[in-house]
PDB file of N, CA and C in Angstrom:
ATOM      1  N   UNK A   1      97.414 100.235  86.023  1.00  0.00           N
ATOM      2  CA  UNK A   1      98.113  99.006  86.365  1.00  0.00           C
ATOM      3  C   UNK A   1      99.518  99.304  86.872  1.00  0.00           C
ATOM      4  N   UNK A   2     100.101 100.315  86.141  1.00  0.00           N
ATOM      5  CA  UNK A   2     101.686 100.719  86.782  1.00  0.00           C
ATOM      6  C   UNK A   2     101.637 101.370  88.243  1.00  0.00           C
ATOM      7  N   UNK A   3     101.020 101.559  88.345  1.00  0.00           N
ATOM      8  CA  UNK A   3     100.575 102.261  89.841  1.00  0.00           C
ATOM      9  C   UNK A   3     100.384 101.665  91.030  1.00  0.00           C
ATOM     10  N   UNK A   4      99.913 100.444  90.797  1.00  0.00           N
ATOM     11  CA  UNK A   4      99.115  99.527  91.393  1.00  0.00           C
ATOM     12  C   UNK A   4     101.194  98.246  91.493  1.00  0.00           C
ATOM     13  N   UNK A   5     101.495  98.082  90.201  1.00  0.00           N
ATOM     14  CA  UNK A   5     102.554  97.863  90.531  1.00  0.00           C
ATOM     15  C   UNK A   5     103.810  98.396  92.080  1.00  0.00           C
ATOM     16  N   UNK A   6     104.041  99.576  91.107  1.00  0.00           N
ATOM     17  CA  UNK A   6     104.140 100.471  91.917  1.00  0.00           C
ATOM     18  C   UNK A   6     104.068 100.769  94.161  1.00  0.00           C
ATOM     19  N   UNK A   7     102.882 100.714  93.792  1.00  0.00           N
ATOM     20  CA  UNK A   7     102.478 100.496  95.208  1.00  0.00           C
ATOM     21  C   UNK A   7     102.663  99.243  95.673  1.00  0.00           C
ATOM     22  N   UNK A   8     102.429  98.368  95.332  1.00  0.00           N
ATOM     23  CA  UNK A   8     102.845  96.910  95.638  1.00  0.00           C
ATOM     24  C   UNK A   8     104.321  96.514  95.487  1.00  0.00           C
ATOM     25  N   UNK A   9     105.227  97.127  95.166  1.00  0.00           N
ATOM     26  CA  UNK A   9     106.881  96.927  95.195  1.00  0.00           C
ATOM     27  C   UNK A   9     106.699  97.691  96.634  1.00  0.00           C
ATOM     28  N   UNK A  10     106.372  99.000  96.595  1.00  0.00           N
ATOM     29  CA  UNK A  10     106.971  99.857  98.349  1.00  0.00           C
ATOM     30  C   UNK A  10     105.813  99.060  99.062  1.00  0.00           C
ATOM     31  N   UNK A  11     104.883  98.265  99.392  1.00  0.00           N
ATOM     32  CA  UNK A  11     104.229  97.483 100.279  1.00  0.00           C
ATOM     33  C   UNK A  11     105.895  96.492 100.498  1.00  0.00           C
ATOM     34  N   UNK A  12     105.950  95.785  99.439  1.00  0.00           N
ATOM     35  CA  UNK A  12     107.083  94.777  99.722  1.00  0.00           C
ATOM     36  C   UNK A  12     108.276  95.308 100.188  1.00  0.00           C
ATOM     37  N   UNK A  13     108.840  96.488 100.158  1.00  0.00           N
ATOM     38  CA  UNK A  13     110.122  97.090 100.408  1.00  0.00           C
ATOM     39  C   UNK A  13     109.308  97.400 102.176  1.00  0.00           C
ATOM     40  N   UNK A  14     108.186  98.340 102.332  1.00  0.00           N
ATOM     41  CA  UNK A  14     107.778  98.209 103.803  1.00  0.00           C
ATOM     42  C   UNK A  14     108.350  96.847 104.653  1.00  0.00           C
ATOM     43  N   UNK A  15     107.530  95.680 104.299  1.00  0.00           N
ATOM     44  CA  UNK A  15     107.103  94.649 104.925  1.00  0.00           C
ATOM     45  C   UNK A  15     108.693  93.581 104.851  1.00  0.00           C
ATOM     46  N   UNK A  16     109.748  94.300 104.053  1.00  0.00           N
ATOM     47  CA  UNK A  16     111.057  93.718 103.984  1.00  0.00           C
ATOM     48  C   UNK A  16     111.799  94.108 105.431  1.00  0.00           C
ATOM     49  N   UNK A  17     111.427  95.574 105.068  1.00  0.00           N
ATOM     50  CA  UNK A  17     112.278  96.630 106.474  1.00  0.00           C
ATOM     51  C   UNK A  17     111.599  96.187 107.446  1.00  0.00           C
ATOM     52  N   UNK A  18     110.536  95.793 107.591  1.00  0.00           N
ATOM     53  CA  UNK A  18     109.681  95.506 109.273  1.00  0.00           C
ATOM     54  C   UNK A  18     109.905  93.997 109.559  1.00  0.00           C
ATOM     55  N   UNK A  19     110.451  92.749 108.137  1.00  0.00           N
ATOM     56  CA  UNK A  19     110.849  91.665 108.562  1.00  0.00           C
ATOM     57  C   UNK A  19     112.755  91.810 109.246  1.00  0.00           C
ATOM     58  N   UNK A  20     113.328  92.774 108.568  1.00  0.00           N
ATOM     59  CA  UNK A  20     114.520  92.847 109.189  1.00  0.00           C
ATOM     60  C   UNK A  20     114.814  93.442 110.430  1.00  0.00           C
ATOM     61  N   UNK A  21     113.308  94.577 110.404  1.00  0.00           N
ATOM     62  CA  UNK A  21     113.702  94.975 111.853  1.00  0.00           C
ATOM     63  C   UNK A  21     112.891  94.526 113.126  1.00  0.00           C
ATOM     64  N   UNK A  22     111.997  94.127 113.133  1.00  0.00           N
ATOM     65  CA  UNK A  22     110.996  93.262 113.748  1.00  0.00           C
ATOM     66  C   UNK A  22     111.028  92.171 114.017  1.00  0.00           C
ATOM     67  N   UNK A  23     111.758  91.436 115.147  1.00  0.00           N
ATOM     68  CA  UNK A  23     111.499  90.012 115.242  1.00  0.00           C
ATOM     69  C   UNK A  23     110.302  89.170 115.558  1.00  0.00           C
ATOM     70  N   UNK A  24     109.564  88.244 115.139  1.00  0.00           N
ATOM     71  CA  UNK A  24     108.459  87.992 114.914  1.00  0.00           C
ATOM     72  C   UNK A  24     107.495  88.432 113.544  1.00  0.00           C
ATOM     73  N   UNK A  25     108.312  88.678 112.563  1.00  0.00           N
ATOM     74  CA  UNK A  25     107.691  88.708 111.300  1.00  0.00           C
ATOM     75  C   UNK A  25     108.731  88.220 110.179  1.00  0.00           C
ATOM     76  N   UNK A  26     108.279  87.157 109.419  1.00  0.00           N
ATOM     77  CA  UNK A  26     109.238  86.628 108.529  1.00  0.00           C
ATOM     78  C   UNK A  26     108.700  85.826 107.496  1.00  0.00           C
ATOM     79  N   UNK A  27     109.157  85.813 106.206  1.00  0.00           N
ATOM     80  CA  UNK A  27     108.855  84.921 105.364  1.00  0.00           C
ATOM     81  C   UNK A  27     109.611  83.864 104.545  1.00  0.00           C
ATOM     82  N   UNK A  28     109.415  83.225 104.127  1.00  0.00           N
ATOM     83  CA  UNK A  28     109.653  81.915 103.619  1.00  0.00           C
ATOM     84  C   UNK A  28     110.930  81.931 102.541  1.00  0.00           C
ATOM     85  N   UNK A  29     109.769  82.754 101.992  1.00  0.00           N
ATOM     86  CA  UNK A  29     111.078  83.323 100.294  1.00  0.00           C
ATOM     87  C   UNK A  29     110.599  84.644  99.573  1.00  0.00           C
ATOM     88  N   UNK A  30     111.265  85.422  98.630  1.00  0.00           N
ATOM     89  CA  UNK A  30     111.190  86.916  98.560  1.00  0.00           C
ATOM     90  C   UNK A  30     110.399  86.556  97.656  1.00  0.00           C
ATOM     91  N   UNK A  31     109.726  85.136  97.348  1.00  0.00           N
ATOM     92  CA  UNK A  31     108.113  85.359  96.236  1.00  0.00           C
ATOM     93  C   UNK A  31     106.793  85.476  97.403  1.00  0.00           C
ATOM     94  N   UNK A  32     107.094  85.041  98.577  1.00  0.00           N
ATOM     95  CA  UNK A  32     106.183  84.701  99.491  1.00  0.00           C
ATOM     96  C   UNK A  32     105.828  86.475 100.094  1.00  0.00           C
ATOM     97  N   UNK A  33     107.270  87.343  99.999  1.00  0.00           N
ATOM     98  CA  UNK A  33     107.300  88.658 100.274  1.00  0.00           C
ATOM     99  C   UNK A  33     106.011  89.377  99.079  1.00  0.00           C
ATOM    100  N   UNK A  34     106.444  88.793  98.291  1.00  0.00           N
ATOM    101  CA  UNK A  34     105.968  90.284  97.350  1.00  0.00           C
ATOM    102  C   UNK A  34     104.414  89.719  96.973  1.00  0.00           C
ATOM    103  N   UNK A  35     103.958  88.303  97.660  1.00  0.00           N
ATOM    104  CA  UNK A  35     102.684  87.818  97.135  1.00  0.00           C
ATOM    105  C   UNK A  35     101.976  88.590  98.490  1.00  0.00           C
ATOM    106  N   UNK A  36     102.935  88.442  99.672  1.00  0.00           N
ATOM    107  CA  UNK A  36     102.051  89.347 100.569  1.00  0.00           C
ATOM    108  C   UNK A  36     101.651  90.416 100.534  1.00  0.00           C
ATOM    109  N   UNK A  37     103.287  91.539  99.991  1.00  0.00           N
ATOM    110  CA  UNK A  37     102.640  92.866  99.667  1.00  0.00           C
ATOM    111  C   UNK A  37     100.891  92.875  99.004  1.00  0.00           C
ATOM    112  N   UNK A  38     100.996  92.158  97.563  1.00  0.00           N
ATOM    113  CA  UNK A  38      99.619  92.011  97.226  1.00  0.00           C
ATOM    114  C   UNK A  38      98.684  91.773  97.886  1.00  0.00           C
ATOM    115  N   UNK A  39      98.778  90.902  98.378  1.00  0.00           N
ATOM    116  CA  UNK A  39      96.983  90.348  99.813  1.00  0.00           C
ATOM    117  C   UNK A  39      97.179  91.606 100.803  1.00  0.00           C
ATOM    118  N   UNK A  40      98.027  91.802 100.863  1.00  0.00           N
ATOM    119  CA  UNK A  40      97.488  93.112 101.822  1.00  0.00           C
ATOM    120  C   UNK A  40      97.088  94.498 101.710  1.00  0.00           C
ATOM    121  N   UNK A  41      97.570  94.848 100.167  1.00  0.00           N
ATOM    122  CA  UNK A  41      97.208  95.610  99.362  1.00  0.00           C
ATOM    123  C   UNK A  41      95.105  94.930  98.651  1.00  0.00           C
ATOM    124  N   UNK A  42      95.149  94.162  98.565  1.00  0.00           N
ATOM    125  CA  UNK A  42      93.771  93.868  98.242  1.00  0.00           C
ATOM    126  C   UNK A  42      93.127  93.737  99.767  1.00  0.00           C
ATOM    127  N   UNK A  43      93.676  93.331 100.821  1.00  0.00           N
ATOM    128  CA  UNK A  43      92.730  93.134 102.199  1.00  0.00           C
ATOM    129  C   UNK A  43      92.428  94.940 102.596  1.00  0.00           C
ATOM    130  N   UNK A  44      93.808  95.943 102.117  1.00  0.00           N
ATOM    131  CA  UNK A  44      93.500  97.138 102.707  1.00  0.00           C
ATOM    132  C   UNK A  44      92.455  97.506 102.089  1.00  0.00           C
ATOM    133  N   UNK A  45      92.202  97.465 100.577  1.00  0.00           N
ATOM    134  CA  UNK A  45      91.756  97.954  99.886  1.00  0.00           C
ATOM    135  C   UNK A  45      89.698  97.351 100.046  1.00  0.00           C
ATOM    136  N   UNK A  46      89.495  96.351  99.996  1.00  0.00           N
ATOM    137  CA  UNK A  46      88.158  95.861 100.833  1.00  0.00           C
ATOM    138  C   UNK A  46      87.894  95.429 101.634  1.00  0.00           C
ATOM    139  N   UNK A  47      88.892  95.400 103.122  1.00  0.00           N
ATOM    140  CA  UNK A  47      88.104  94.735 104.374  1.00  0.00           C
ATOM    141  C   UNK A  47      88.844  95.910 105.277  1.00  0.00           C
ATOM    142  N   UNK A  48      89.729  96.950 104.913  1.00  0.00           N
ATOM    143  CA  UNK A  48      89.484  98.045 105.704  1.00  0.00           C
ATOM    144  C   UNK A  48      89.090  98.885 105.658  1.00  0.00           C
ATOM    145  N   UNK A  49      88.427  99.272 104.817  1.00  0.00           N
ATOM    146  CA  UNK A  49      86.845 100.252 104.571  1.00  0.00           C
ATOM    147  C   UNK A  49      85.658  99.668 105.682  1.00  0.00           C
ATOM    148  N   UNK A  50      85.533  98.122 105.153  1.00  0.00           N
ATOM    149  CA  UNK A  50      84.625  98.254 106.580  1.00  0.00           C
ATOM    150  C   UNK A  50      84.864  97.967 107.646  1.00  0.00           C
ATOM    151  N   UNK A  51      85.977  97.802 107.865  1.00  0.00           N
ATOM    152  CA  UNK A  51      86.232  98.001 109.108  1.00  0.00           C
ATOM    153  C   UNK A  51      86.505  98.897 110.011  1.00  0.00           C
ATOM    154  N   UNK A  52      87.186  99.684 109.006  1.00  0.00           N
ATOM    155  CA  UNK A  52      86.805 101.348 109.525  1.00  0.00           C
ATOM    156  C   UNK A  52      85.499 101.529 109.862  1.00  0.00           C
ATOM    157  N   UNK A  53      84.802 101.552 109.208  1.00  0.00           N
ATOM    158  CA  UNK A  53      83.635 102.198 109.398  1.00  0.00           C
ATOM    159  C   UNK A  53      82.771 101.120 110.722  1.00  0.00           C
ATOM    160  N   UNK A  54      82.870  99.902 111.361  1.00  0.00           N
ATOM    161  CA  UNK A  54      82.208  99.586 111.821  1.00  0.00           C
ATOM    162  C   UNK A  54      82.905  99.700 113.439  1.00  0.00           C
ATOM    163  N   UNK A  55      84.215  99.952 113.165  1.00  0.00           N
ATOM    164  CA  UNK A  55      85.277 100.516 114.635  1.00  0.00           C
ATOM    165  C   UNK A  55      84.858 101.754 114.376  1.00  0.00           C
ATOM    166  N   UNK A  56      84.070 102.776 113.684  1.00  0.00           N
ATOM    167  CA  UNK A  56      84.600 104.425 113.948  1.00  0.00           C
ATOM    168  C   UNK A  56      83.825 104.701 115.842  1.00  0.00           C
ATOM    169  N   UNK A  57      82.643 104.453 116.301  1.00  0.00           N
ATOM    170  CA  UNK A  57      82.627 104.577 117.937  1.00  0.00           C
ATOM    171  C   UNK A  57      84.123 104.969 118.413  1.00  0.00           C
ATOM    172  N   UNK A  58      85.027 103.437 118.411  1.00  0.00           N
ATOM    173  CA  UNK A  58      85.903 103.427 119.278  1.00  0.00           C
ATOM    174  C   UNK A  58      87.289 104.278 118.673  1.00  0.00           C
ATOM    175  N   UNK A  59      87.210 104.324 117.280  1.00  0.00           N
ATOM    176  CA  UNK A  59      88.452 105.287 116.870  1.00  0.00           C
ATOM    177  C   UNK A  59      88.357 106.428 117.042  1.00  0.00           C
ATOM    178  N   UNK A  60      86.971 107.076 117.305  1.00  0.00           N
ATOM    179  CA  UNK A  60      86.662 108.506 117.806  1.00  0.00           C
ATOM    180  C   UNK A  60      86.738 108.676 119.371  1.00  0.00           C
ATOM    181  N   UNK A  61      86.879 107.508 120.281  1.00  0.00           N
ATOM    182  CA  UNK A  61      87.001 107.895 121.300  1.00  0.00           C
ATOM    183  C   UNK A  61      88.274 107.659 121.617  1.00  0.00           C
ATOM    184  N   UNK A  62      89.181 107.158 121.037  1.00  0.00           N
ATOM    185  CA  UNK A  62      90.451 107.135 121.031  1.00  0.00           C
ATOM    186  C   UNK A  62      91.525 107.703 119.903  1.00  0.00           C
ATOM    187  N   UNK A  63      90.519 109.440 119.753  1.00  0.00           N
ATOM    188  CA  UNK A  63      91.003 109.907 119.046  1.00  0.00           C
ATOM    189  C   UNK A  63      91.639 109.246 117.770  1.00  0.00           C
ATOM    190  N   UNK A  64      91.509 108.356 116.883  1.00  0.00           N
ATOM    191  CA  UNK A  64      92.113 108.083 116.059  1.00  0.00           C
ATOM    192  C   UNK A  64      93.643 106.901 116.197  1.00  0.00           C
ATOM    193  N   UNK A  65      93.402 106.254 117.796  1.00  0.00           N
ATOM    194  CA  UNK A  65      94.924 105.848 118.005  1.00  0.00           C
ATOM    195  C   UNK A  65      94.142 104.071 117.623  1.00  0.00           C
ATOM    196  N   UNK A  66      93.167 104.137 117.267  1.00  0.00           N
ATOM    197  CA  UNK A  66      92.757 102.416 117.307  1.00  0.00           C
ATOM    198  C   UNK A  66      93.099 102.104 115.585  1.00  0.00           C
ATOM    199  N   UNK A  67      93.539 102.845 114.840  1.00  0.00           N
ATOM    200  CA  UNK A  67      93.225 102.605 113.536  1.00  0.00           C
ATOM    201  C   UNK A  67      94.703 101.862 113.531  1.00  0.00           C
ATOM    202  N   UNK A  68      95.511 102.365 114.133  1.00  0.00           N
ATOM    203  CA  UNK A  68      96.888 101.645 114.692  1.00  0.00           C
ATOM    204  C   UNK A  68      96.825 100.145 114.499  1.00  0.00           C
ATOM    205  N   UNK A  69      95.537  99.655 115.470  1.00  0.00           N
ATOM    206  CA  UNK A  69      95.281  98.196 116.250  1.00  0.00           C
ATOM    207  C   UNK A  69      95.025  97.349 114.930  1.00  0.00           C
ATOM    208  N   UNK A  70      93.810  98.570 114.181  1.00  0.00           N
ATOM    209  CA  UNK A  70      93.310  97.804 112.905  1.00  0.00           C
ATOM    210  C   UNK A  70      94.235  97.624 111.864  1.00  0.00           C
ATOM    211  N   UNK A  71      95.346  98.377 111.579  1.00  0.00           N
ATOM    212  CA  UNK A  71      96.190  98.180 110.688  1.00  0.00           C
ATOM    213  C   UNK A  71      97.221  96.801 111.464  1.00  0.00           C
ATOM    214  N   UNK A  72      96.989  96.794 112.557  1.00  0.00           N
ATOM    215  CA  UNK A  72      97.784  95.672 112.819  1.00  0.00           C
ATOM    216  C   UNK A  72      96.705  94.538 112.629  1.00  0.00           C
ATOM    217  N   UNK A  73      95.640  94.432 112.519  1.00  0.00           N
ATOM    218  CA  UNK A  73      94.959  93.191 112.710  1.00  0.00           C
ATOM    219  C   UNK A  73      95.069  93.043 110.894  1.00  0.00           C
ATOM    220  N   UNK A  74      94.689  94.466 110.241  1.00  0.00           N
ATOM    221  CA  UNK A  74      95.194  93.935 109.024  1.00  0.00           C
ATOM    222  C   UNK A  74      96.434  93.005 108.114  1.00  0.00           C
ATOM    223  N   UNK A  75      97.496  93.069 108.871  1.00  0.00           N
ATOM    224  CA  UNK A  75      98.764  92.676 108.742  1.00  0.00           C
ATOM    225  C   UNK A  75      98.564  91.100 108.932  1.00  0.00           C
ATOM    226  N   UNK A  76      97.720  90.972 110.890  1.00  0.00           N
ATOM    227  CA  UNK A  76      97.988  89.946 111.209  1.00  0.00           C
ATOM    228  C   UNK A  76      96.754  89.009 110.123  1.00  0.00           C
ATOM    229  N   UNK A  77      95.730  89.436 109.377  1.00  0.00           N
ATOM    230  CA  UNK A  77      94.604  88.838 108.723  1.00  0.00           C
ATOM    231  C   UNK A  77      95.463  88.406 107.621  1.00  0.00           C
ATOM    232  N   UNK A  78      96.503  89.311 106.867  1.00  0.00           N
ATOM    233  CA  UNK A  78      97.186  88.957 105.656  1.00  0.00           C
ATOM    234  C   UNK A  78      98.002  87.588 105.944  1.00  0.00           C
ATOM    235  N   UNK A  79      99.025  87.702 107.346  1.00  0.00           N
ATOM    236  CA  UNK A  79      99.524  86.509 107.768  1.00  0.00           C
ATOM    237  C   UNK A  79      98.878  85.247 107.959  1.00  0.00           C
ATOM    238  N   UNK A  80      97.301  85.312 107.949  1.00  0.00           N
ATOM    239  CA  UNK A  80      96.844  84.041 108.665  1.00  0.00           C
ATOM    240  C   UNK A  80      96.425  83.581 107.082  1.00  0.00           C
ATOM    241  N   UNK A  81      96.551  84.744 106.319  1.00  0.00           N
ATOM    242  CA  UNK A  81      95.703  84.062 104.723  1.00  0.00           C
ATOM    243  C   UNK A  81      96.846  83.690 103.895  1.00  0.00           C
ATOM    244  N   UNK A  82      97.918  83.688 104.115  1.00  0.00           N
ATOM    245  CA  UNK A  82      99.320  82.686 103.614  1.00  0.00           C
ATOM    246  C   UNK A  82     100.079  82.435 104.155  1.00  0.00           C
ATOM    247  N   UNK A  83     100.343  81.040 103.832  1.00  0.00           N
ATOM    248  CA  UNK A  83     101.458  80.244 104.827  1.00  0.00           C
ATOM    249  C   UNK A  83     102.576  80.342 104.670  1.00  0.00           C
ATOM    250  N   UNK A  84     103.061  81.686 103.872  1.00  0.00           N
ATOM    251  CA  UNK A  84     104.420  81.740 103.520  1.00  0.00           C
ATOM    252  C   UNK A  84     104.589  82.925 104.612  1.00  0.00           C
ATOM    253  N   UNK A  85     104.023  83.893 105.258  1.00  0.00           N
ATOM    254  CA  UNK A  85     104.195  84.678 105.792  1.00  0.00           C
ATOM    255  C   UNK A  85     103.646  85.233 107.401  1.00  0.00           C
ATOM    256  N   UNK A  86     104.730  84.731 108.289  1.00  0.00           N
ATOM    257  CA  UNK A  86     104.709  84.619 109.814  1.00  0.00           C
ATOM    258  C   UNK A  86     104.818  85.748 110.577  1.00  0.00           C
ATOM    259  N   UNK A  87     103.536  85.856 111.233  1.00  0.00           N
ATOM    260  CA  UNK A  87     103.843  87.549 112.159  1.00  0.00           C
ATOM    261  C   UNK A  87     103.510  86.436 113.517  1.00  0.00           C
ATOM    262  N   UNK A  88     103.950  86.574 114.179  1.00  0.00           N
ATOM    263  CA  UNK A  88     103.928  86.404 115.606  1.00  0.00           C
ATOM    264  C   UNK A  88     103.447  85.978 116.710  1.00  0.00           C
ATOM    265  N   UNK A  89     102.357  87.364 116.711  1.00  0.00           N
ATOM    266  CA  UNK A  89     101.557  88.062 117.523  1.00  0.00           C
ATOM    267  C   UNK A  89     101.263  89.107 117.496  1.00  0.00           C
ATOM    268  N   UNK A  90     100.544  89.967 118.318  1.00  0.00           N
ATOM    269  CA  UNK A  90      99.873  91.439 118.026  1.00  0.00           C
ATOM    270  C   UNK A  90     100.991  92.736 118.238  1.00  0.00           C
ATOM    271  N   UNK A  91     101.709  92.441 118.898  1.00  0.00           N
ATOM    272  CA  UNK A  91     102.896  93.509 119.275  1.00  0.00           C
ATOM    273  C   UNK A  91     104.067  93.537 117.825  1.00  0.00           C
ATOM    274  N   UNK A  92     104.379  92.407 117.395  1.00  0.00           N
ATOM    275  CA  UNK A  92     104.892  92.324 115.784  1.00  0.00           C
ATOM    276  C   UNK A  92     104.342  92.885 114.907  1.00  0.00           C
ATOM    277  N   UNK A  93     102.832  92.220 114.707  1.00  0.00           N
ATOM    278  CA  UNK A  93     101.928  93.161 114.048  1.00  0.00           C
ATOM    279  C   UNK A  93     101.657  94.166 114.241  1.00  0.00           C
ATOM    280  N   UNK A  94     101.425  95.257 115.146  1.00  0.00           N
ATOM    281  CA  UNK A  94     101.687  96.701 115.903  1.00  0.00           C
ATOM    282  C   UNK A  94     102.572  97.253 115.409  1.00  0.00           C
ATOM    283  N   UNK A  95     103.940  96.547 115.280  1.00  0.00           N
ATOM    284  CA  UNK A  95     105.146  97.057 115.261  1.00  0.00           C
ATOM    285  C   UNK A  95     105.273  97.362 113.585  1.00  0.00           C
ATOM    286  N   UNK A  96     105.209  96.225 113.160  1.00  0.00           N
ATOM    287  CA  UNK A  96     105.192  95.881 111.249  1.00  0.00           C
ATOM    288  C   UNK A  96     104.092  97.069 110.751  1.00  0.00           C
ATOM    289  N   UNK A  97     102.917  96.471 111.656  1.00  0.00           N
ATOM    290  CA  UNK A  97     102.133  97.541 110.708  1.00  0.00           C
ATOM    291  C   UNK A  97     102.735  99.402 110.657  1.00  0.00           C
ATOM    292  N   UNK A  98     103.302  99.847 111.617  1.00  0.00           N
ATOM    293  CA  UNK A  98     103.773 101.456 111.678  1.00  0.00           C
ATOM    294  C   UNK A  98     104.822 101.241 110.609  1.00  0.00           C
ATOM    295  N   UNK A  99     105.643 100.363 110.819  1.00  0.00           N
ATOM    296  CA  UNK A  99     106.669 100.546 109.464  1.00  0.00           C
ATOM    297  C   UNK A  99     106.295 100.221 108.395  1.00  0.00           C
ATOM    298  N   UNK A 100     105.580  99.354 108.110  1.00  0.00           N
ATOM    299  CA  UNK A 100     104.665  99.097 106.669  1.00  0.00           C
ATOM    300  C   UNK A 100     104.102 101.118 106.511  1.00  0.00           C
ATOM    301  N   UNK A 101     103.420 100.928 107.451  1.00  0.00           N
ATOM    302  CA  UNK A 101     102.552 102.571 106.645  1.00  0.00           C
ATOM    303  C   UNK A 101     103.904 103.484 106.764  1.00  0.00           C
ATOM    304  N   UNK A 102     104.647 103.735 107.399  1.00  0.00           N
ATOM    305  CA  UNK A 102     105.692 104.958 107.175  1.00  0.00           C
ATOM    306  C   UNK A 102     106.328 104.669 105.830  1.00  0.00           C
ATOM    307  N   UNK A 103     106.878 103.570 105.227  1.00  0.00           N
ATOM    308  CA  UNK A 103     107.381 103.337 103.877  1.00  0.00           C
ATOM    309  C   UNK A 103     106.147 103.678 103.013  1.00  0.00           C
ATOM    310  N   UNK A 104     105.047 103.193 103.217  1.00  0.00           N
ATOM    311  CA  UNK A 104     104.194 103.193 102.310  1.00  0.00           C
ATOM    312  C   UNK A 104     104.082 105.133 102.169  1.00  0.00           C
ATOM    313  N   UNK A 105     103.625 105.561 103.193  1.00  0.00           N
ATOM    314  CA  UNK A 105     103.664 107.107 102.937  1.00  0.00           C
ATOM    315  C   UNK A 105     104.610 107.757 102.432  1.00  0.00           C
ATOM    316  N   UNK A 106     105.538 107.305 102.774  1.00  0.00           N
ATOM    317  CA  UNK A 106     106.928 108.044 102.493  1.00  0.00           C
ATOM    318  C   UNK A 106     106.951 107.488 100.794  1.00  0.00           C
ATOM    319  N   UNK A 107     106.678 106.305 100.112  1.00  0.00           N
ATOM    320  CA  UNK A 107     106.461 105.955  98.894  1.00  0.00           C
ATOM    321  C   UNK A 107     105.419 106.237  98.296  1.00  0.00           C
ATOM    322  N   UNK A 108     104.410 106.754  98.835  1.00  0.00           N
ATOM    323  CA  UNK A 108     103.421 107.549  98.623  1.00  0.00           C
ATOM    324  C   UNK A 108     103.583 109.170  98.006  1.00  0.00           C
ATOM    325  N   UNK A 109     104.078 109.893  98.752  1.00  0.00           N
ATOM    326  CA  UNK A 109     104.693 111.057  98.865  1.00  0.00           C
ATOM    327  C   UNK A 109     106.219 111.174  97.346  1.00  0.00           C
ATOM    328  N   UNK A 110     106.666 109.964  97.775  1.00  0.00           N
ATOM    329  CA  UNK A 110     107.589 110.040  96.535  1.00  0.00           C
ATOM    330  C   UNK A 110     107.329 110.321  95.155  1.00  0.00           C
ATOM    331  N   UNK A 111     106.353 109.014  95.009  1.00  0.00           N
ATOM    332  CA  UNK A 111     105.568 108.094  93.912  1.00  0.00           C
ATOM    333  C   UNK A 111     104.423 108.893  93.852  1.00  0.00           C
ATOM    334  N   UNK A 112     104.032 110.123  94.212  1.00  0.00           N
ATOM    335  CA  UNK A 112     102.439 110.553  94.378  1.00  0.00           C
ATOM    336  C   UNK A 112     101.646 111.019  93.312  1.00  0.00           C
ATOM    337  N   UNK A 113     100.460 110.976  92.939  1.00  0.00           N
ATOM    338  CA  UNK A 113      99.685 110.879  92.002  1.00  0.00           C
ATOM    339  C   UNK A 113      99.843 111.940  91.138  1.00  0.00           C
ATOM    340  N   UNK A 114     100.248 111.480  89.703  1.00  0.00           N
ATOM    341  CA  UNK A 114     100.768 112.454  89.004  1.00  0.00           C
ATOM    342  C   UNK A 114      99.593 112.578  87.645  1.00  0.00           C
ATOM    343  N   UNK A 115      98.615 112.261  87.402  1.00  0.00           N
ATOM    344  CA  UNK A 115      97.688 112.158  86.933  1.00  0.00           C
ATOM    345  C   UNK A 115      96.304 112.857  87.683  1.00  0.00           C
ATOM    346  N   UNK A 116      96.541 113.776  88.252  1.00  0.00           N
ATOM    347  CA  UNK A 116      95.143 114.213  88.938  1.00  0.00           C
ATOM    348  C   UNK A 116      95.282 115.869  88.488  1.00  0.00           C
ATOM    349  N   UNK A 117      93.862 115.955  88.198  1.00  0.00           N
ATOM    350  CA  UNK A 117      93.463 116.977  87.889  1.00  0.00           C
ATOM    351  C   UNK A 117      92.965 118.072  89.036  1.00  0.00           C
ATOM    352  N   UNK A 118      93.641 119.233  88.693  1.00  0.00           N
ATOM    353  CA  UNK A 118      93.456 120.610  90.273  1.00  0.00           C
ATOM    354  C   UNK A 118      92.424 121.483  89.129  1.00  0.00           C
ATOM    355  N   UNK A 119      91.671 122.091  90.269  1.00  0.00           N
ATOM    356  CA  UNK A 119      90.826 123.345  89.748  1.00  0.00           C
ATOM    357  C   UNK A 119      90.901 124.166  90.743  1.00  0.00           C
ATOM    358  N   UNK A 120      91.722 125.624  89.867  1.00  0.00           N
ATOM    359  CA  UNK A 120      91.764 126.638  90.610  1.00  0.00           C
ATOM    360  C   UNK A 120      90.977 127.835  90.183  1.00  0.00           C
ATOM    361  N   UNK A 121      90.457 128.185  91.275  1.00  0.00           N
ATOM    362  CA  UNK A 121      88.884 129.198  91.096  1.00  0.00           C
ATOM    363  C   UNK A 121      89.727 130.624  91.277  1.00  0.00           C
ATOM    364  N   UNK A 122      89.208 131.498  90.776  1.00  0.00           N
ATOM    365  CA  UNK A 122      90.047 132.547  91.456  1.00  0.00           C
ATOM    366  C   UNK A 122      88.452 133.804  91.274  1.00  0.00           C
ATOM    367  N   UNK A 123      88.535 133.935  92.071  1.00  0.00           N
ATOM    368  CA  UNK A 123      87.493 135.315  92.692  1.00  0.00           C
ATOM    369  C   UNK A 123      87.752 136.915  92.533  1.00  0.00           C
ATOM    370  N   UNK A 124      87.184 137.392  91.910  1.00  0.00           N
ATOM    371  CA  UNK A 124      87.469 139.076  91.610  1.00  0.00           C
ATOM    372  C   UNK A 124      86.123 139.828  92.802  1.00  0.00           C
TER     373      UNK A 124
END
């Protein structure tokens, strides 16, 4: 559950930095912020699995640059599912979504899983 916290504060710290720097993305009030972090944290979590998987054709022929499009349609799907939180259009969403994932990685990388178990083999 702290984790999940966690990740959902740097979703909201993302989606803060991409409302200040992004015109065409904005919200209402900083409860409307951090309810989005959540829906988009639950939309990444089950409607971009399959959506990955039902774009992979076109993300393999575009080397991997369409997952871009989908993280923006993800953004723009979170915007259309609360009315507290306004993206634009697709170029906002484009834009939001790269700074959403660079915070998120970069809070990823910070915050990174400190509970996982390594197995190291070693060969004679």
């Amino acid at each position: 559950m702290d984790r999940f916290l966690v990740r959902a504060l740097v979703a909201a710290l993302g989606l803060w930095i991409a409302d200040a720097l992004i015109s065409g993305i904005s919200f209402d009030s900083a409860a409307w912020l951090l309810t989005s972090a959540v829906v988009l944290g639950v939309i990444n979590a089950i409607v971009r699995p399959l959506a990955l998987i039902l774009t992979l054709p076109i993300t393999l022929v575009t080397l991997g640059l369409f997952i871009l499009v989908l993280n923006a349609g993800m953004l723009g799907l979170a915007s259309w599912v609360l009315p507290g939180f306004h993206v634009a259009g697709f170029w906002p969403a484009f834009w939001g979504a790269i700074v959403v994932s660079l915070v998120s990685g970069l809070g990823s990388w910070f915050f990174g899983p400190r509970d996982r178990i390594e197995v190291n083999l070693r060969r004679s």
